[in-house]
Protein backbone atom coordinates (compact mmCIF):
# COMPACT_ATOMS: atom_id res chain seq x y z
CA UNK A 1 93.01 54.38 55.37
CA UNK A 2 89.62 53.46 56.74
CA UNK A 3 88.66 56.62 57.46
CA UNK A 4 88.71 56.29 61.22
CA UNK A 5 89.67 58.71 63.28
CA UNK A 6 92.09 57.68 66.35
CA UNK A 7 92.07 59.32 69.92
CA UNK A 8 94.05 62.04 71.05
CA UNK A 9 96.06 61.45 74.16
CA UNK A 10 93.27 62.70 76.27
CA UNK A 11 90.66 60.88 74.63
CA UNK A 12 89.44 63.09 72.09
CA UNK A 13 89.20 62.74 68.71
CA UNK A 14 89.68 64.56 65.04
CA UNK A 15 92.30 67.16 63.69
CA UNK A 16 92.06 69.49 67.05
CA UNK A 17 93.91 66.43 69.57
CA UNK A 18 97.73 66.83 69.16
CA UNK A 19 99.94 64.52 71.23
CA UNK A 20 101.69 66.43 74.05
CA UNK A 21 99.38 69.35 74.24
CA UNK A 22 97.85 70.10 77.31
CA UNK A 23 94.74 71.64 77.32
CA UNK A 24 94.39 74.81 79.40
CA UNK A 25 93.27 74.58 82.73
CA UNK A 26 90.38 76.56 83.81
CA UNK A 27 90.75 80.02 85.85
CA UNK A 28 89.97 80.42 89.26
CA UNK A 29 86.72 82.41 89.34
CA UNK A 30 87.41 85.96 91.27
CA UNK A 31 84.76 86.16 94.63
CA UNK A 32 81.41 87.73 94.11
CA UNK A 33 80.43 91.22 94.07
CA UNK A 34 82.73 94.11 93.41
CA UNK A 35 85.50 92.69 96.22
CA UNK A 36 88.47 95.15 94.22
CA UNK A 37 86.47 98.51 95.22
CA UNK A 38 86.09 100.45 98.37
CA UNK A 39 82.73 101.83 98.95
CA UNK A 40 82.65 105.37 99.40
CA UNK A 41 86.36 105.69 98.67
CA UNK A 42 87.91 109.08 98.26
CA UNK A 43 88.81 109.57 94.71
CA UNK A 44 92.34 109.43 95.49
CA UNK A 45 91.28 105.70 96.50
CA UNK A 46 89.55 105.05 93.74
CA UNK A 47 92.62 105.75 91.40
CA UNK A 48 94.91 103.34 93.36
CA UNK A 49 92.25 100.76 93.42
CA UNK A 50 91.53 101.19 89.70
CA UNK A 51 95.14 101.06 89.00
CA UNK A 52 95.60 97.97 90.78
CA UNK A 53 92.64 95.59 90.14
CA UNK A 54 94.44 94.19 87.03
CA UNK A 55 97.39 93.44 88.81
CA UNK A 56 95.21 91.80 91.46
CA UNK A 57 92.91 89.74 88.79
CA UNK A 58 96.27 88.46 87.24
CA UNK A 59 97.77 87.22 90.35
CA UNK A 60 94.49 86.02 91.47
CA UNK A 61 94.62 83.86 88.23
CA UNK A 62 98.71 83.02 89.17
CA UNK A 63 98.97 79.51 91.23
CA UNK A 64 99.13 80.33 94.73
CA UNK A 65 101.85 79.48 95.31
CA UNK A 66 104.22 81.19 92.83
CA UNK A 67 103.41 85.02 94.22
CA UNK A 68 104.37 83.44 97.15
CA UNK A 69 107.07 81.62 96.58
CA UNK A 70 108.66 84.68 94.29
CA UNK A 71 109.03 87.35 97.57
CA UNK A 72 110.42 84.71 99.38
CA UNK A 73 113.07 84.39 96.75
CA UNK A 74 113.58 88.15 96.85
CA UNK A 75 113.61 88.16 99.95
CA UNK A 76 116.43 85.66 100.69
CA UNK A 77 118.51 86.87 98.11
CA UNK A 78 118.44 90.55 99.70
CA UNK A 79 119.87 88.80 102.77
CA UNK A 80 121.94 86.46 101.02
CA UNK A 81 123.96 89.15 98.80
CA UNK A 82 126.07 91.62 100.46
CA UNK A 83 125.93 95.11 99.11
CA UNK A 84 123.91 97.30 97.33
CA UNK A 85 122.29 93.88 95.38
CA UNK A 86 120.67 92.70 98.26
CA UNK A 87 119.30 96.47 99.27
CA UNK A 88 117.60 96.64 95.41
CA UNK A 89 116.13 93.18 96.11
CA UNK A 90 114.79 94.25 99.92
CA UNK A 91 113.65 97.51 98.72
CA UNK A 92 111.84 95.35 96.05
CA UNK A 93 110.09 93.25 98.79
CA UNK A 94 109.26 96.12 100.71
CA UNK A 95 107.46 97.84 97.64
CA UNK A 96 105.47 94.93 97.31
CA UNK A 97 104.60 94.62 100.70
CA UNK A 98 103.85 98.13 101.50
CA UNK A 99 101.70 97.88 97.81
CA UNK A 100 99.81 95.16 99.62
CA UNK A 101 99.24 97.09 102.71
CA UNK A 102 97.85 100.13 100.69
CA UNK A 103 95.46 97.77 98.86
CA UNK A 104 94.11 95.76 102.12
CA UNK A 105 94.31 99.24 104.29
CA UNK A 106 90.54 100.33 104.50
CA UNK A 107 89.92 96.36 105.57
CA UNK A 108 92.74 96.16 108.44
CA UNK A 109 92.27 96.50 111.77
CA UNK A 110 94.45 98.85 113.54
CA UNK A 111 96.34 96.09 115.32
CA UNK A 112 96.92 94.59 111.46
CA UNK A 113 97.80 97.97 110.15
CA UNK A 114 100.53 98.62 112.75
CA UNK A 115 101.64 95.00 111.82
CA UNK A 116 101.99 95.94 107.98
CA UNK A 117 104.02 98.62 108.70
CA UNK A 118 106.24 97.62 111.28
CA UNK A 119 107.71 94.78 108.86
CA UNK A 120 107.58 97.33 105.74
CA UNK A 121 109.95 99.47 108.02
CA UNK A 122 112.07 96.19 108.99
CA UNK A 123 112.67 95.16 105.55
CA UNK A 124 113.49 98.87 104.66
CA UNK A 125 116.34 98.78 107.82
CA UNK A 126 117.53 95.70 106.10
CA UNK A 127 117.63 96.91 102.57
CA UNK A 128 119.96 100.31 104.26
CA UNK A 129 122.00 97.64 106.30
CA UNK A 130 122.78 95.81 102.91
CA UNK A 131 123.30 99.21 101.57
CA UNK A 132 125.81 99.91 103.77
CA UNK A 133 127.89 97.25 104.31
């Protein structure tokens, strides 16, 4: 043995290179400035917004597409499935959007609100309809 030491698959050299092993790609930075809190919330705001910034910080760090991509599959399986299956998976989708709506609520504009909850109420019609049948 010469003593050389041979490149990793990436380049890289010495004991830490290991063939197949992907190095970990970097996190997506969160925006500037305190962007998770309301100013001059109510307390009762604060504790939702507390409560929720980690879930927010670890979907932010998700691809963007998988959150995404994941209600979508919830949501056409709750149509898909007859029964009381697809009202658990609707009611699902409609506590994350309605979670959603809380969260973005101080930043909506009326129009936007009455948007949020219109569909949270449509998915919940669904969910009973699925229920029911």
């Amino acid at each position: 043995m010469s003593g050389n030491k041979q490149a990793g698959p990436r380049g890289t050299a010495g004991r830490n290179a290991s063939p197949g092993r992907r190095t970990p790609k970097p996190r997506r930075p969160l925006p500037p400035g305190q962007v998770l809190y309301t100013p001059g919330a109510s307390a009762g705001r604060q504790a939702v917004e507390r409560r929720s910034a980690a879930l927010l910080v670890y979907l932010h760090q998700l691809p963007r597409w998988l959150p995404a991509v994941a209600l979508a599959v919830l949501l056409i399986a709750g149509l898909a499935v007859r029964g009381v299956g697809g009202g658990i998976a609707l009611i699902g989708v409609a506590l994350v959007l309605a979670w959603l709506a809380l969260v973005s609520w101080p930043q909506a504009s009326p129009a936007g609100r009455a948007v949020r909850l219109a569909v949270i109420v449509l998915v919940l019609c669904a969910a009973g309809d699925q229920i029911l049948r």
